[in-house]
C-alpha atoms as a PDB file:
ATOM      1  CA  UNK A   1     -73.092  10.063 -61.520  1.00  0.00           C
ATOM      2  CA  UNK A   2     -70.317   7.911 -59.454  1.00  0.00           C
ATOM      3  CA  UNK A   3     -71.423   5.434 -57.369  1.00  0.00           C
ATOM      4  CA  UNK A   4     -69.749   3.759 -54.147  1.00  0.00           C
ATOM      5  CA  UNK A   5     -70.182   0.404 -53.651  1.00  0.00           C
ATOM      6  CA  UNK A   6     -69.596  -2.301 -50.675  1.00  0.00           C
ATOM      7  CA  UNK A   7     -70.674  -5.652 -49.845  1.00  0.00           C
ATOM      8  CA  UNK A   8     -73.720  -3.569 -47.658  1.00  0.00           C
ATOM      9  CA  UNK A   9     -74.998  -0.891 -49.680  1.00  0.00           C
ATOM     10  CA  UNK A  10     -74.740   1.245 -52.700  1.00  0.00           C
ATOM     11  CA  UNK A  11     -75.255   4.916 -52.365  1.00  0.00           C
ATOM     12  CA  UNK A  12     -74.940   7.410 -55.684  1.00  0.00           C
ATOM     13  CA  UNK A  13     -73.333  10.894 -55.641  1.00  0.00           C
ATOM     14  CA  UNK A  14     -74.290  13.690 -58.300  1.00  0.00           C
ATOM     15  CA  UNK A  15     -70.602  14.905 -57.978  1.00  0.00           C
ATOM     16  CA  UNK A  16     -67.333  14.483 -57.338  1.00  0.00           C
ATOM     17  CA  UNK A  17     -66.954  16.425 -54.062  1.00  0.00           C
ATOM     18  CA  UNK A  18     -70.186  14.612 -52.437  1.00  0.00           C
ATOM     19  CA  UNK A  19     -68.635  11.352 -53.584  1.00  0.00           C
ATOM     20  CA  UNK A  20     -64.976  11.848 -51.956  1.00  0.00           C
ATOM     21  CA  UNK A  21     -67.216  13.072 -48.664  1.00  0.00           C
ATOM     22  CA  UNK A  22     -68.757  10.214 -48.733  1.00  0.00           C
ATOM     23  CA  UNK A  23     -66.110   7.919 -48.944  1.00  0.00           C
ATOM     24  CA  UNK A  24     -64.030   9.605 -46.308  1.00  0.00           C
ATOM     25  CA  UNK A  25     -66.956   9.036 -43.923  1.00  0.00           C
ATOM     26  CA  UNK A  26     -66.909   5.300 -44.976  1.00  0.00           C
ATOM     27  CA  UNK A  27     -63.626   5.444 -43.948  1.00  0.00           C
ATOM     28  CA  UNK A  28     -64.000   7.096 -40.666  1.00  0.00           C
ATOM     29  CA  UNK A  29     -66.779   4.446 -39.763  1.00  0.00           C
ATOM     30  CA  UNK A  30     -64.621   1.629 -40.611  1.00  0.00           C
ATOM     31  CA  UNK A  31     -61.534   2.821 -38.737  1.00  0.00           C
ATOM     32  CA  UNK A  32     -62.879   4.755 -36.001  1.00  0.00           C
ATOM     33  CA  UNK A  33     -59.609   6.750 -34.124  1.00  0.00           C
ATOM     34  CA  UNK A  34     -56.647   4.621 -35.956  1.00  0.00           C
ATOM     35  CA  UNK A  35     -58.188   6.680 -39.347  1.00  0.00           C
ATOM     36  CA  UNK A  36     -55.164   7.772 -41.292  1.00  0.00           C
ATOM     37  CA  UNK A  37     -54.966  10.942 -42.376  1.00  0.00           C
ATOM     38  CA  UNK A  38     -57.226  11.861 -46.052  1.00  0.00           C
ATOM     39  CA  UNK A  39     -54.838  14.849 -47.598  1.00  0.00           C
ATOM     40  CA  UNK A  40     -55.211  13.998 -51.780  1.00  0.00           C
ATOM     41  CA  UNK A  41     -56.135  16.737 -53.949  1.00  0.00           C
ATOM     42  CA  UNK A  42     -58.656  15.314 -56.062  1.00  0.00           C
ATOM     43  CA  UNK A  43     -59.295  17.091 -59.732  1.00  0.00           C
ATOM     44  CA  UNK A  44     -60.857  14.236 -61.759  1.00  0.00           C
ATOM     45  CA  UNK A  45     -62.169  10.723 -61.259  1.00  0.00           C
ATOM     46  CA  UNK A  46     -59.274   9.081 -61.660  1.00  0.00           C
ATOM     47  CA  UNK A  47     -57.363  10.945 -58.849  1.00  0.00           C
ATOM     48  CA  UNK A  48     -60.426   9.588 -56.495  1.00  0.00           C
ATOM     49  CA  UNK A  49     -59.956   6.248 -58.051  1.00  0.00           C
ATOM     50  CA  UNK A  50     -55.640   6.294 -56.826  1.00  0.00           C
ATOM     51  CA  UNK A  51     -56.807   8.224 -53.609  1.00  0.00           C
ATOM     52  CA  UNK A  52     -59.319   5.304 -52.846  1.00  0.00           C
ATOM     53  CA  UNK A  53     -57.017   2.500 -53.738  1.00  0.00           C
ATOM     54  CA  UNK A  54     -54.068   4.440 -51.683  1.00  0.00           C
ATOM     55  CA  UNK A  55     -56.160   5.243 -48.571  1.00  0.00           C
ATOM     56  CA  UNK A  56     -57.292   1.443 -48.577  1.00  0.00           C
ATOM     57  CA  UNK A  57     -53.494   0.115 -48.246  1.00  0.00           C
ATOM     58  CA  UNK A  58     -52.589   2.805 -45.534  1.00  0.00           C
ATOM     59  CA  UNK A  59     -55.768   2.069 -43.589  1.00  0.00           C
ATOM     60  CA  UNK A  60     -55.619  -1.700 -43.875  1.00  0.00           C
ATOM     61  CA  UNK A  61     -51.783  -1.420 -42.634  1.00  0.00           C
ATOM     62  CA  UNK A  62     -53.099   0.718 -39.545  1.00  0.00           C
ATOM     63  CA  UNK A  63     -55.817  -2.162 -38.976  1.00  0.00           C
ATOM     64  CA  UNK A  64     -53.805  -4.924 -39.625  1.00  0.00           C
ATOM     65  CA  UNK A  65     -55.337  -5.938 -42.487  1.00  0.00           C
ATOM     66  CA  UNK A  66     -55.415  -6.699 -46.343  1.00  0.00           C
ATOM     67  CA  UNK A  67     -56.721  -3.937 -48.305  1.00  0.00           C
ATOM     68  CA  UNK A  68     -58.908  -6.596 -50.031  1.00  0.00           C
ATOM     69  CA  UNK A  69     -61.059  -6.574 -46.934  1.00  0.00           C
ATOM     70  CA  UNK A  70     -61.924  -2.663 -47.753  1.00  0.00           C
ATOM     71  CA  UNK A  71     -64.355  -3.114 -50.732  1.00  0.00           C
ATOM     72  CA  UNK A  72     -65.380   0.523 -51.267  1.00  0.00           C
ATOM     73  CA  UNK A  73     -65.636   0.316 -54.991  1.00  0.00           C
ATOM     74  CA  UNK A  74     -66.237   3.366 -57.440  1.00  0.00           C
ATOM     75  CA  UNK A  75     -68.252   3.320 -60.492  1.00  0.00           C
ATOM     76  CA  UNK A  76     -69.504   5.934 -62.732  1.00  0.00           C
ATOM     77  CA  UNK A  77     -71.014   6.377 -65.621  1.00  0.00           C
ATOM     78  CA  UNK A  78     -69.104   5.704 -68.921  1.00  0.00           C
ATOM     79  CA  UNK A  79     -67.897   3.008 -67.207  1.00  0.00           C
ATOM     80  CA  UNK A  80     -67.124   0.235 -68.907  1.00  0.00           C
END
């Protein structure tokens, strides 16, 4: 189970692949047409974990913005 996490809402994903979906249409909400492009391969949970983190600076540069304002945050279980 991986969850995704903002200051708004909390939504939980079975998998991996409904998880990245969903956080690329968090993204797309949030940056509407200045929406970088999303082109990671993503194998494990930790390759979502760098995509997230990387996607947040490159979208916060194309905003303006610190990253820090972005607070998708990923949890799943196992973690600690």
């Amino acid at each position: 189970m991986i969850t995704l996490l903002d200051n708004d809402r909390s939504e939980t994903y079975a998998t991996l692949d409904e998880a990245i979906g969903a956080a690329q249409t968090w993204y797309a909400g949030l940056a509407g047409n200045k929406l970088p492009a999303w082109n990671y391969r993503i194998e494990t949970l930790q390759g979502f974990r760098r995509a997230v983190r990387d996607h947040k600076t490159r979208l916060a540069e194309k905003l303006g913005c610190s990253s820090k304002r972005l607070h998708l945050r990923i949890e799943a279980s196992g973690d600690s």
